[in-house]
N, C-alpha and C. Protein backbone atom coordinates (compact mmCIF):
# COMPACT_ATOMS: atom_id res chain seq x y z
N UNK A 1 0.37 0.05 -32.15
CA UNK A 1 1.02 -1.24 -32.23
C UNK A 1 2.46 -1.04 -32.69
N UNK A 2 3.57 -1.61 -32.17
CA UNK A 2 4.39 -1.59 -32.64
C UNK A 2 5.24 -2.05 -33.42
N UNK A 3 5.89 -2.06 -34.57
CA UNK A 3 6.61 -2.53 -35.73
C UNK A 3 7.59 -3.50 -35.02
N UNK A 4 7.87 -4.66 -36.08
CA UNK A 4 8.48 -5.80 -35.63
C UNK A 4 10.36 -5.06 -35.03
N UNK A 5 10.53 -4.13 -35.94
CA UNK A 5 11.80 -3.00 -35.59
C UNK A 5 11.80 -2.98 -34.10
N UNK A 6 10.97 -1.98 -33.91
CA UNK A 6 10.79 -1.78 -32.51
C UNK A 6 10.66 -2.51 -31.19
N UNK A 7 10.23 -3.76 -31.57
CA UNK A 7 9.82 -5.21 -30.56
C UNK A 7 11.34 -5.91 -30.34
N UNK A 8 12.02 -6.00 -31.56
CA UNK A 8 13.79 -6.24 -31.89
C UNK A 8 14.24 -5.18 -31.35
N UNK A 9 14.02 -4.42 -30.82
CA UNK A 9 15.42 -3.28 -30.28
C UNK A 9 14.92 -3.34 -28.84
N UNK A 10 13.63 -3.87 -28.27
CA UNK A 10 13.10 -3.59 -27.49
C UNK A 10 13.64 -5.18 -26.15
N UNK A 11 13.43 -5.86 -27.54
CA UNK A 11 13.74 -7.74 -26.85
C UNK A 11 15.52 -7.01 -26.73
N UNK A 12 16.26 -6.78 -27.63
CA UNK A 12 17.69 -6.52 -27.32
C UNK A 12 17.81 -5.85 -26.51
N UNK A 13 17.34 -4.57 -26.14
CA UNK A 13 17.82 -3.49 -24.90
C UNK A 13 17.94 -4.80 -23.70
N UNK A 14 16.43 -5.58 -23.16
CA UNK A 14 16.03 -6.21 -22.41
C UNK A 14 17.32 -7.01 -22.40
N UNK A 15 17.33 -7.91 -23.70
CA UNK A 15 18.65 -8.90 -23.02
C UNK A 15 20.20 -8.42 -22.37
N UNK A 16 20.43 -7.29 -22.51
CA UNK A 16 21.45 -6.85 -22.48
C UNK A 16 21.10 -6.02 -21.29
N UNK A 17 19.90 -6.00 -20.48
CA UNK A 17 19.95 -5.43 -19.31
C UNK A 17 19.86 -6.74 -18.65
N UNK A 18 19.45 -7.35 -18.96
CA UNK A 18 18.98 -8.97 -18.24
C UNK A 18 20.79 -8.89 -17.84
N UNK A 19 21.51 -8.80 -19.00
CA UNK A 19 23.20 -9.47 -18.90
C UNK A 19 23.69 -8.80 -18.09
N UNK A 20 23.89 -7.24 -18.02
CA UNK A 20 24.14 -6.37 -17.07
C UNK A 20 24.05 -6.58 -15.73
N UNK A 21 22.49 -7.00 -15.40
CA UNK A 21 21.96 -6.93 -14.09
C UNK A 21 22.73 -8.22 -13.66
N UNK A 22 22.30 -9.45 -14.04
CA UNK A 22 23.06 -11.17 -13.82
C UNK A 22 24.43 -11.34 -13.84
N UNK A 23 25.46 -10.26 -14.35
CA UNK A 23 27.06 -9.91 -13.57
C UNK A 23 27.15 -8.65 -12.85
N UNK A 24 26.13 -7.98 -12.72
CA UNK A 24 26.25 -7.11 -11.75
C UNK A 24 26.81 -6.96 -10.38
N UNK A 25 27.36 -6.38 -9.83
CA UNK A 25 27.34 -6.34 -8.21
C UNK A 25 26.73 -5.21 -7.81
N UNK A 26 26.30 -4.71 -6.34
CA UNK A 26 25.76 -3.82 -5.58
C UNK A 26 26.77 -2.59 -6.44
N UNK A 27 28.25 -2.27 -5.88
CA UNK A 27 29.01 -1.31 -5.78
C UNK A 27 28.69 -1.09 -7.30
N UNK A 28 28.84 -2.03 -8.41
CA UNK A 28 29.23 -1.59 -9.53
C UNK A 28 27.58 -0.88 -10.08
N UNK A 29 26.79 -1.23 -9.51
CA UNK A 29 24.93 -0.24 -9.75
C UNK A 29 25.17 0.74 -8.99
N UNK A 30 25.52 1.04 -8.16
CA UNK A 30 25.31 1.89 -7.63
C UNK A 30 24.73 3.39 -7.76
N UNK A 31 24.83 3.55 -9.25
CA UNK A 31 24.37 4.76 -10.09
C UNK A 31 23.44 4.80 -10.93
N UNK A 32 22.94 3.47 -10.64
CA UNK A 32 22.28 2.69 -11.76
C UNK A 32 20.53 3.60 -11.06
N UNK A 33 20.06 4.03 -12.65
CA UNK A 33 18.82 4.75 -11.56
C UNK A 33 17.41 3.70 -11.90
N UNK A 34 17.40 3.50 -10.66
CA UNK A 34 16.09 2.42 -10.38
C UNK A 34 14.97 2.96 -10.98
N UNK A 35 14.30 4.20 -10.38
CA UNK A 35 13.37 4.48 -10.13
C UNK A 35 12.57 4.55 -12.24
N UNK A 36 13.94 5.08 -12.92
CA UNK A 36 12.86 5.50 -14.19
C UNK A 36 13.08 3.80 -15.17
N UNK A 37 14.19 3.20 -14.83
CA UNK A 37 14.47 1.88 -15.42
C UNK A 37 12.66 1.22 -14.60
N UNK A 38 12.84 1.34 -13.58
CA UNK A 38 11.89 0.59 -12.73
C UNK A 38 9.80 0.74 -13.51
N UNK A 39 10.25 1.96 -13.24
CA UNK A 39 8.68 2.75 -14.45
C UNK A 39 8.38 1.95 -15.68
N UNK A 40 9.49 2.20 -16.82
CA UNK A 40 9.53 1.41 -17.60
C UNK A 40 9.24 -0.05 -17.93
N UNK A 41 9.82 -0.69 -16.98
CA UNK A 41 9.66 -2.36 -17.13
C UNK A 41 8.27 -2.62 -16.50
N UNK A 42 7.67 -1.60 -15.81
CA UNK A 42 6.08 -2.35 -15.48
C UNK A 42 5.82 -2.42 -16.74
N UNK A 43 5.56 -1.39 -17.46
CA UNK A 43 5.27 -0.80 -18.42
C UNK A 43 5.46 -2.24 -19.00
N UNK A 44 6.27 -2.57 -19.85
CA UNK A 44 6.94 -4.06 -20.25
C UNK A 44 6.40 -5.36 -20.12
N UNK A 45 6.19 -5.07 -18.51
CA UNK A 45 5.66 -6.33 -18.13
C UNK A 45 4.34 -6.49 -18.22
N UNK A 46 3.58 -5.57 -18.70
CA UNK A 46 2.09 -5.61 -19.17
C UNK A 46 2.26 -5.66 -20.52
N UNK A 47 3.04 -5.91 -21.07
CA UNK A 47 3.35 -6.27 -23.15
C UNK A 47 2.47 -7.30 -23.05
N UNK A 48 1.30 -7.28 -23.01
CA UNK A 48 0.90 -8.76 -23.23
C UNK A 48 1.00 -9.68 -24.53
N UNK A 49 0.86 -8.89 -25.28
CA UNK A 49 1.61 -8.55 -27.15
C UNK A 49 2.65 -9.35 -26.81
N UNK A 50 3.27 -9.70 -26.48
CA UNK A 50 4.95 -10.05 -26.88
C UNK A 50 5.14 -11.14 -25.07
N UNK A 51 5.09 -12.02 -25.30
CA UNK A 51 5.22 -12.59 -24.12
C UNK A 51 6.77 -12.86 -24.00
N UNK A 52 7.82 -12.99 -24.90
CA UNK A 52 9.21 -12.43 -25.04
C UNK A 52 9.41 -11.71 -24.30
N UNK A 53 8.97 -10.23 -24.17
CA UNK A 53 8.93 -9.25 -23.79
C UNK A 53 8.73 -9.35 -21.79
N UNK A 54 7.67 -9.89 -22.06
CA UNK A 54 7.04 -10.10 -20.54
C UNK A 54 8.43 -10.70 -19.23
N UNK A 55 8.35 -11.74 -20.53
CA UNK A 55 9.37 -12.42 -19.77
C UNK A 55 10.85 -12.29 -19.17
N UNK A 56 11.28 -11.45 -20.08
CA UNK A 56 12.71 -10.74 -20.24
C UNK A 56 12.72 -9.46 -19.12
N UNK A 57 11.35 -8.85 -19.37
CA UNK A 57 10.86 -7.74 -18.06
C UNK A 57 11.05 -8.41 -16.95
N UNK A 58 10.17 -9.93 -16.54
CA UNK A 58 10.14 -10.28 -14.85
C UNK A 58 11.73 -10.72 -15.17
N UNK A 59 12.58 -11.49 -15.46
CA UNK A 59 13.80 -11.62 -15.42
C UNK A 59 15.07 -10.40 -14.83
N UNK A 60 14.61 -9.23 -15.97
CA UNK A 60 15.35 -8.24 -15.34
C UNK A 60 14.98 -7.58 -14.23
N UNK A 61 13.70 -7.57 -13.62
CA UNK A 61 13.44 -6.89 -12.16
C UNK A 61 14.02 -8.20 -11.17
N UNK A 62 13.63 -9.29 -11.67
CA UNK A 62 14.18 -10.13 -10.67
C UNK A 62 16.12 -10.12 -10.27
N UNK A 63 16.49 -10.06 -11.56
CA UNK A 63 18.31 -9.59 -11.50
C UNK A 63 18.57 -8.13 -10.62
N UNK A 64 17.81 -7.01 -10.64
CA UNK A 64 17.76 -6.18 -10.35
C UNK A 64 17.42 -6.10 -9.02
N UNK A 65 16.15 -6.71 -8.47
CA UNK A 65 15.96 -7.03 -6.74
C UNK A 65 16.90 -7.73 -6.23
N UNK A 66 17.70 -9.12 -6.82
CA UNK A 66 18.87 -9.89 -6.51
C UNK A 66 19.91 -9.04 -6.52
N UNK A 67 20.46 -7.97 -7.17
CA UNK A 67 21.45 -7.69 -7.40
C UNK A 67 21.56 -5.85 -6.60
N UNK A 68 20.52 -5.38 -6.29
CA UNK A 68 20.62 -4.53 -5.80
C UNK A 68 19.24 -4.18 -4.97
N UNK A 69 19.35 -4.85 -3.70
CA UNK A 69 18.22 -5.11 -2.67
C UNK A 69 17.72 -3.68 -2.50
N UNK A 70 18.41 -2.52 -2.64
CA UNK A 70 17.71 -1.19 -2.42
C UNK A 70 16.64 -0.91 -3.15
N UNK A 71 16.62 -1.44 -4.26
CA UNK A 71 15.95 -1.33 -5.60
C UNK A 71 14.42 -1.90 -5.26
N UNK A 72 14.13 -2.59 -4.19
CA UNK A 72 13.14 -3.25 -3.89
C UNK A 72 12.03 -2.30 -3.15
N UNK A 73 12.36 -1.05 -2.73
CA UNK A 73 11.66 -0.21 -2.84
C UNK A 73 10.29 0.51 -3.87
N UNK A 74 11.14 0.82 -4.72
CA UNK A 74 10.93 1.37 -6.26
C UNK A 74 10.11 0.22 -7.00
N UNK A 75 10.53 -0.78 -6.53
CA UNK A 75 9.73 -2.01 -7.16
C UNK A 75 8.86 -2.26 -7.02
N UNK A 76 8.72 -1.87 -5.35
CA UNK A 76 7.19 -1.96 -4.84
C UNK A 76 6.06 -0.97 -4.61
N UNK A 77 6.97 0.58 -5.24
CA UNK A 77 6.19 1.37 -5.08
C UNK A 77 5.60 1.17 -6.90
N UNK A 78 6.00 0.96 -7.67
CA UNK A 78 5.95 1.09 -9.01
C UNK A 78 4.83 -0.46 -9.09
N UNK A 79 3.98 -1.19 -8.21
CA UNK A 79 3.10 -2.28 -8.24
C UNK A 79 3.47 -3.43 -9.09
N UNK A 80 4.90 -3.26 -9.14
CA UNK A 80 5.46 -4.83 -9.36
C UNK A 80 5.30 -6.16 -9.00
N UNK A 81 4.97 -6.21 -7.60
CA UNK A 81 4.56 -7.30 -6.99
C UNK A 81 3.34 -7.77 -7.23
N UNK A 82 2.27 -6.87 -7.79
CA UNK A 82 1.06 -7.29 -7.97
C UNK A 82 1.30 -7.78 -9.82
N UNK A 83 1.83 -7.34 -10.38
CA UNK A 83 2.37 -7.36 -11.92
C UNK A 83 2.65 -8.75 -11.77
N UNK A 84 3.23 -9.34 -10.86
CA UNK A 84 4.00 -10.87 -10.98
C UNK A 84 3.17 -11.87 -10.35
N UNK A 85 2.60 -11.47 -9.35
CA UNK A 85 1.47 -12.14 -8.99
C UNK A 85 0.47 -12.44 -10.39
N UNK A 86 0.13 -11.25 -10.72
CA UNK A 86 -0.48 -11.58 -11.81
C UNK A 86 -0.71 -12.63 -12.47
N UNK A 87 0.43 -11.85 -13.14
CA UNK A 87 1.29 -12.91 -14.06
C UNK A 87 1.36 -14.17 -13.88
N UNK A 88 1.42 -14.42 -12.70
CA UNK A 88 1.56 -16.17 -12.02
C UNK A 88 0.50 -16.89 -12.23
N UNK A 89 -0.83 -15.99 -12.57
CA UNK A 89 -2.33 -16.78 -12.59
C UNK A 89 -3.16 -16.41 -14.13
N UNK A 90 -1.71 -15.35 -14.78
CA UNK A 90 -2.81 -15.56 -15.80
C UNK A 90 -1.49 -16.19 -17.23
N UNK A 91 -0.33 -16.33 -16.94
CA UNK A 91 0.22 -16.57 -18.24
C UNK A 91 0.42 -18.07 -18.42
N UNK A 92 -0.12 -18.96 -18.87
CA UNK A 92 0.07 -20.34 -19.78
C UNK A 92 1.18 -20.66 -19.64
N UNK A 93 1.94 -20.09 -20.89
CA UNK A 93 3.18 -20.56 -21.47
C UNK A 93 4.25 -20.31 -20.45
N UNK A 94 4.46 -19.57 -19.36
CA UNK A 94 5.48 -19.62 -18.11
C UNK A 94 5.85 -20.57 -17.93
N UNK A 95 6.49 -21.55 -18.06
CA UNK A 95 6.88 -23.02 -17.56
C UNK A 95 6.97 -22.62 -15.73
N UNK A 96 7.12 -23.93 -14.75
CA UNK A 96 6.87 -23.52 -13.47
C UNK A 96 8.18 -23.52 -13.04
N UNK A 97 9.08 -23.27 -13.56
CA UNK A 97 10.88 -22.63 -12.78
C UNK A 97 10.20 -21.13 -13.20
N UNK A 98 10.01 -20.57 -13.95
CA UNK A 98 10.21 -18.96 -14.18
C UNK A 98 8.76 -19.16 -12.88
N UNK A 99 7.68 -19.30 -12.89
CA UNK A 99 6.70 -19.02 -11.41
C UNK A 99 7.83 -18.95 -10.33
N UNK A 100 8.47 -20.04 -9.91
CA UNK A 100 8.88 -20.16 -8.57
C UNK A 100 10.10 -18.88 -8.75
N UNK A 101 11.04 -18.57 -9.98
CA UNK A 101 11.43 -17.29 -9.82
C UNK A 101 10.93 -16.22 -9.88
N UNK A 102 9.68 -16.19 -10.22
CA UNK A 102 8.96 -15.07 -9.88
C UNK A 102 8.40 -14.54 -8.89
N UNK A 103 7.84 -16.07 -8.15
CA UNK A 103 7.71 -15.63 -6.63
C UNK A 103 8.31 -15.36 -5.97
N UNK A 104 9.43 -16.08 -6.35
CA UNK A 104 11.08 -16.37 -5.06
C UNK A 104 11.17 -14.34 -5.21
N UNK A 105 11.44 -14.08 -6.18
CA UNK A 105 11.14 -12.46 -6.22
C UNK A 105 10.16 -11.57 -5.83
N UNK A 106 9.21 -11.79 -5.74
CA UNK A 106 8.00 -11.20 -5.50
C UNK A 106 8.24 -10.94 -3.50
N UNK A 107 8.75 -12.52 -3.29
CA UNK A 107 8.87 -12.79 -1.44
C UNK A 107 10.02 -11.45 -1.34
N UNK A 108 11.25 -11.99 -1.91
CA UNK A 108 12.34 -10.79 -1.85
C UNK A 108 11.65 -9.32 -1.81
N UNK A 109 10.64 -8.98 -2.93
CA UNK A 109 10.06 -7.69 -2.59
C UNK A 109 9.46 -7.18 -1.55
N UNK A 110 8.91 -8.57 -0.39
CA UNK A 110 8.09 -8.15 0.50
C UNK A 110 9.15 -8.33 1.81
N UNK A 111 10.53 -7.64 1.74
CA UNK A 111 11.24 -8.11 2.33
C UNK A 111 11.39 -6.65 3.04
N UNK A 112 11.25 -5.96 4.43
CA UNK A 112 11.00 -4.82 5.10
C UNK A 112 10.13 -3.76 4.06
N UNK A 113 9.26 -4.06 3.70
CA UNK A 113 8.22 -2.97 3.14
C UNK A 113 7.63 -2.00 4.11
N UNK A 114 7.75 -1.16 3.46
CA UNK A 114 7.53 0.50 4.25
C UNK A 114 6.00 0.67 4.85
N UNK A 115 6.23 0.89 5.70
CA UNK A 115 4.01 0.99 5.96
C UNK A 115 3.43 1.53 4.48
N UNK A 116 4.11 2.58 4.14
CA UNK A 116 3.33 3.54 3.18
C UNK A 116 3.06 2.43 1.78
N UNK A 117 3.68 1.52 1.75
CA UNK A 117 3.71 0.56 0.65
C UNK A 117 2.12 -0.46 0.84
N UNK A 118 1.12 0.16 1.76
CA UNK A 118 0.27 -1.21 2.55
C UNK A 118 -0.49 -0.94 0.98
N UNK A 119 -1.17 0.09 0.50
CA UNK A 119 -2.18 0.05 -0.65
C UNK A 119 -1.57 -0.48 -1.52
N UNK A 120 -0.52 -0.64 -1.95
CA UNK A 120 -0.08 -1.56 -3.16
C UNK A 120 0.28 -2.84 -2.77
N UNK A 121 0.73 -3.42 -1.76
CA UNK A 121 0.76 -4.55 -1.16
C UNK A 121 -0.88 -5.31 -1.08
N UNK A 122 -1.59 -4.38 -0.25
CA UNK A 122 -3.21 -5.14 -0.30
C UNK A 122 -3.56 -5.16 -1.36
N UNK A 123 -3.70 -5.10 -3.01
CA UNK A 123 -4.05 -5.30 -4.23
C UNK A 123 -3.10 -7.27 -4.39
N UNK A 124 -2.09 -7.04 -3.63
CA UNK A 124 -1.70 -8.73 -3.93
C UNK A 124 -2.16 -9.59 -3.28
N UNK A 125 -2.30 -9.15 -1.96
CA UNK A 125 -2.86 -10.38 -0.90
C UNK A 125 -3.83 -11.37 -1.35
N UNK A 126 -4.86 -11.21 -2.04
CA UNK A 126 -5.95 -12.18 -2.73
C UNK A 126 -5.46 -12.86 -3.33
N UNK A 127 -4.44 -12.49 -4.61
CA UNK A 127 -3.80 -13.45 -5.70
C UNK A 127 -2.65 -13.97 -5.21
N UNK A 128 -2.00 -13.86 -3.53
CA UNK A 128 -0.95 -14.62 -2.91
C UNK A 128 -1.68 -15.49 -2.22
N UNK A 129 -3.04 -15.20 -2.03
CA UNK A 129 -3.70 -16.28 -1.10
C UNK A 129 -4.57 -17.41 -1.89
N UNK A 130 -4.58 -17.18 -2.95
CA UNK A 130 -5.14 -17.80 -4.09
C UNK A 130 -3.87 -19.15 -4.47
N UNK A 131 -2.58 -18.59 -4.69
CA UNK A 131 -1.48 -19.21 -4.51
C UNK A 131 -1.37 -20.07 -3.92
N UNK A 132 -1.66 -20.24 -2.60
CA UNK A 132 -2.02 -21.21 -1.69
C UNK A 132 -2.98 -22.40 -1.73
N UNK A 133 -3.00 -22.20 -2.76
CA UNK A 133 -4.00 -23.70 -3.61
C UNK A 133 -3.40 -24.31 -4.25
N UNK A 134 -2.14 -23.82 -4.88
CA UNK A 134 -1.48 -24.54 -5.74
C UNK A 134 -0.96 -26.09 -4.95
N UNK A 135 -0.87 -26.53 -5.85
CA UNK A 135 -0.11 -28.41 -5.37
C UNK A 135 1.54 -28.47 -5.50
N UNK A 136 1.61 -26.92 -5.90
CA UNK A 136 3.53 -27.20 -6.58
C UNK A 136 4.19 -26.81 -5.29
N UNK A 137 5.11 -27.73 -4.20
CA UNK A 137 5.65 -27.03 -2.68
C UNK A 137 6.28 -25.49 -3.02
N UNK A 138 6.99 -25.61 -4.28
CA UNK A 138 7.78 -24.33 -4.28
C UNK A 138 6.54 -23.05 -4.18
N UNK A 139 5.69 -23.31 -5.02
CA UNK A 139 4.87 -22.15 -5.35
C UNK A 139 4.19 -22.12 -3.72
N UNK A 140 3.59 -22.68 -3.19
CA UNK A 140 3.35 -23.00 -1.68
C UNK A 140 3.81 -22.47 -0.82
N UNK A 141 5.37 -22.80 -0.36
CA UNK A 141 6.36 -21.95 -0.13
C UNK A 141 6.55 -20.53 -0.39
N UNK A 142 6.63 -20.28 -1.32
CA UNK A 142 6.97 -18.60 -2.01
C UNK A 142 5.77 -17.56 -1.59
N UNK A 143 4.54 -17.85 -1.91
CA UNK A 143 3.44 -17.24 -1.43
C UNK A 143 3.35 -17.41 -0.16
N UNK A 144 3.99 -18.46 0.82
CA UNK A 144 3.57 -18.15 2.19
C UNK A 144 4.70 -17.06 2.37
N UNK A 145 5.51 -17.24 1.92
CA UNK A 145 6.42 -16.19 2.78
C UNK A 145 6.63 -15.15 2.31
N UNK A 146 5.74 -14.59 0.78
CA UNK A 146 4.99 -13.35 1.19
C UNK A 146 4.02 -12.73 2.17
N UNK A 147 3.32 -13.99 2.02
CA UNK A 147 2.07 -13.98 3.30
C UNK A 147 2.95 -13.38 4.35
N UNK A 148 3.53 -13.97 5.03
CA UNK A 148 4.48 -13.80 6.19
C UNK A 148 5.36 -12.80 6.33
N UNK A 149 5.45 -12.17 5.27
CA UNK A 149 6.18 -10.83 5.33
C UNK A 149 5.85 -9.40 5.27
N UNK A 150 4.59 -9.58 4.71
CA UNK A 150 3.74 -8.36 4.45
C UNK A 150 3.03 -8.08 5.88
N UNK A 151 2.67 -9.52 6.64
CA UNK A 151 1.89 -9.92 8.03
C UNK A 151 3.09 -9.00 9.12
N UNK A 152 4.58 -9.47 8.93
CA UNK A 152 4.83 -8.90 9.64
C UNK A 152 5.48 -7.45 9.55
N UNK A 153 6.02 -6.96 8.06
CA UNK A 153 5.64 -5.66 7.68
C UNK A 153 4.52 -4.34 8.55
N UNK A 154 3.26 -5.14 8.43
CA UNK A 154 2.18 -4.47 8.78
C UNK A 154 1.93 -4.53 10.17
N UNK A 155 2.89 -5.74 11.08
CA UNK A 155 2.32 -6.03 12.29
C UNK A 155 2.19 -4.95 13.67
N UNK A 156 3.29 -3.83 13.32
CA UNK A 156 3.28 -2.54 14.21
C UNK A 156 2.55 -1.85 13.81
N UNK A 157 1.29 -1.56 12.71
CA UNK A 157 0.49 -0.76 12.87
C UNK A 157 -0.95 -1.25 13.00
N UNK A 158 -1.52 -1.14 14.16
CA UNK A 158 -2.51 -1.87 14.08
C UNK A 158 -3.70 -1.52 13.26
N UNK A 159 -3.55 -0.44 12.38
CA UNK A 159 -4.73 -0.21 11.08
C UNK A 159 -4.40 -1.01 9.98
N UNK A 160 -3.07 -1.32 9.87
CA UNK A 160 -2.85 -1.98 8.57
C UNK A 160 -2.93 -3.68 8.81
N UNK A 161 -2.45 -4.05 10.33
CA UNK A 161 -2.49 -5.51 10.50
C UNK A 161 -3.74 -5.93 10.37
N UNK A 162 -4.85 -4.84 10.67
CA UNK A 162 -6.50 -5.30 10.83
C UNK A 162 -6.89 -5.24 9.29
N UNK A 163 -6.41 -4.41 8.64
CA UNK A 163 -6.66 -4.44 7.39
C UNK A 163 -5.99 -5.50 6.58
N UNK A 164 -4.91 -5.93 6.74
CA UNK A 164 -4.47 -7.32 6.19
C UNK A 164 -5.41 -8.56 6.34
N UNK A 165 -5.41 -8.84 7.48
CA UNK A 165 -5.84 -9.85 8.07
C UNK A 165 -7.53 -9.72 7.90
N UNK A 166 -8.51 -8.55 7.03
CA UNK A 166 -9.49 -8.37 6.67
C UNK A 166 -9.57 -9.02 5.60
N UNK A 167 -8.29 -8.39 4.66
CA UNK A 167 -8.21 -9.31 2.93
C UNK A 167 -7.91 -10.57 3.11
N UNK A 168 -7.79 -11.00 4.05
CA UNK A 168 -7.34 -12.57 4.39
C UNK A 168 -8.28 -13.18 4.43
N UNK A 169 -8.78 -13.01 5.27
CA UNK A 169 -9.84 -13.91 6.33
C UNK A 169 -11.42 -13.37 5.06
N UNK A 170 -11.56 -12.65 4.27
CA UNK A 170 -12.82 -12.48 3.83
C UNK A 170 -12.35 -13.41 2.53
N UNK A 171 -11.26 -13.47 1.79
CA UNK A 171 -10.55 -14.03 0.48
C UNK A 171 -10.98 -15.80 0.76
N UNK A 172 -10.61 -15.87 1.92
CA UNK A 172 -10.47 -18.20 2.62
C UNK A 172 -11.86 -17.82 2.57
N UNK A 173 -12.77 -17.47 3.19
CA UNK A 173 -14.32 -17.32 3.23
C UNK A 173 -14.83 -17.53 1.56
N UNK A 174 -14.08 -16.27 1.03
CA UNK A 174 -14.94 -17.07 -0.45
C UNK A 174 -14.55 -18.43 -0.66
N UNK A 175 -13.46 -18.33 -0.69
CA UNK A 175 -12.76 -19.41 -1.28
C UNK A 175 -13.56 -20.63 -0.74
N UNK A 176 -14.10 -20.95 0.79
CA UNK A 176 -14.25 -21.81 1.52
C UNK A 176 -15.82 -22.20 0.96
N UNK A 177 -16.84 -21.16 0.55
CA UNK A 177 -17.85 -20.87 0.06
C UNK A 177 -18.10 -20.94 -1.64
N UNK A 178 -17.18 -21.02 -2.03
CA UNK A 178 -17.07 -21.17 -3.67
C UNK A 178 -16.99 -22.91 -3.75
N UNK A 179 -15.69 -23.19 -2.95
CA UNK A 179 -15.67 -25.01 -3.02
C UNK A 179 -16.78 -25.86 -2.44
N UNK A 180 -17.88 -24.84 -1.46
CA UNK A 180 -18.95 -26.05 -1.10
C UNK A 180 -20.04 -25.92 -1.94
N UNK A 181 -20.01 -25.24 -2.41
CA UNK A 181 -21.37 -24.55 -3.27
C UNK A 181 -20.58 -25.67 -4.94
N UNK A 182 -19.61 -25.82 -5.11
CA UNK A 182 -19.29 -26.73 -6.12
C UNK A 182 -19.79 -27.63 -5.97
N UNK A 183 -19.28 -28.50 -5.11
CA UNK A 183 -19.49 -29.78 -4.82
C UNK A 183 -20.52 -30.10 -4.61
């Protein structure tokens, strides 16, 4: 567990990367190294301890995908997208502007994803299609056009489109089977 010290140097690094990233430009990151910053903040973003913490994490990956689209790689190899998804269904206290920036980010991540990215992408598809229940348009919105990006991501290989469209179509089935069996 960590000392209140450590949680304070930890919330400060964060804000001051949050500040960094939010006047950032492309040229001026350019050196900026994704990949071990990127490691780290999953890391972060599972603080469940410190929802401060959490939050300041999806903020700075989100400044970081906005501010340097290359970075969206690393983001998605490091299971960020499933981290925020997450996050979207299990944290309370999120008010629903930080959701819709989380998704609005999450979509940005699924923005030319690499075939090799399909196993960490299929761990989100359930909790983006779950999304699709929500009543909020933004959140509605944001998850379809992950939906829609990963769909067409995957659409030139036909092992991965069959395999998408497997986690799809079996996910609405429960789903379709959970709400009659309620009622």
């Amino acid at each position: 567990m960590p000392s209140d010290g450590e949680e304070g140097k930890r919330m400060e690094a964060l804000t001051q990367l949050c500040e960094m990233l939010s006047i950032g430009i492309e040229e001026s990151l350019s050196t900026f190294l994704v990949d071990s910053f990127v490691h780290v903040l999953v890391g972060l973003l599972n603080h469940e301890s410190n929802p401060d913490i959490m939050l300041l994490t999806a903020r700075a990956l989100t400044h970081l995908c906005d501010v340097l689209p290359s970075s969206c790689a690393a983001v998605v190899h490091y299971g960020v997208v499933s981290c925020f998804c997450a996050r979207l269904l299990t944290i309370e206290y999120m008010d629903l502007a930080e959701q819709h920036v989380a998704l609005s980010t999450a979509a940005n991540m699924c923005k030319k994803l690499p075939l090799d990215a399909a196993d960490f992408v299929m761990e989100v598809v359930p909790l983006l299609t779950n999304l699709l229940q929500y009543h909020d348009a933004k959140v509605l919105e944001h998850a379809s056009v992950c939906l829609t990006r990963i769909a067409e991501a995957f659409g030139s290989s036909p092992d991965k489109r069959v395999l998408f469209l497997k986690v799809v179509y079996i996910f609405i089935i429960i789903n379709i089977f959970s709400v009659g069996f309620i009622r």
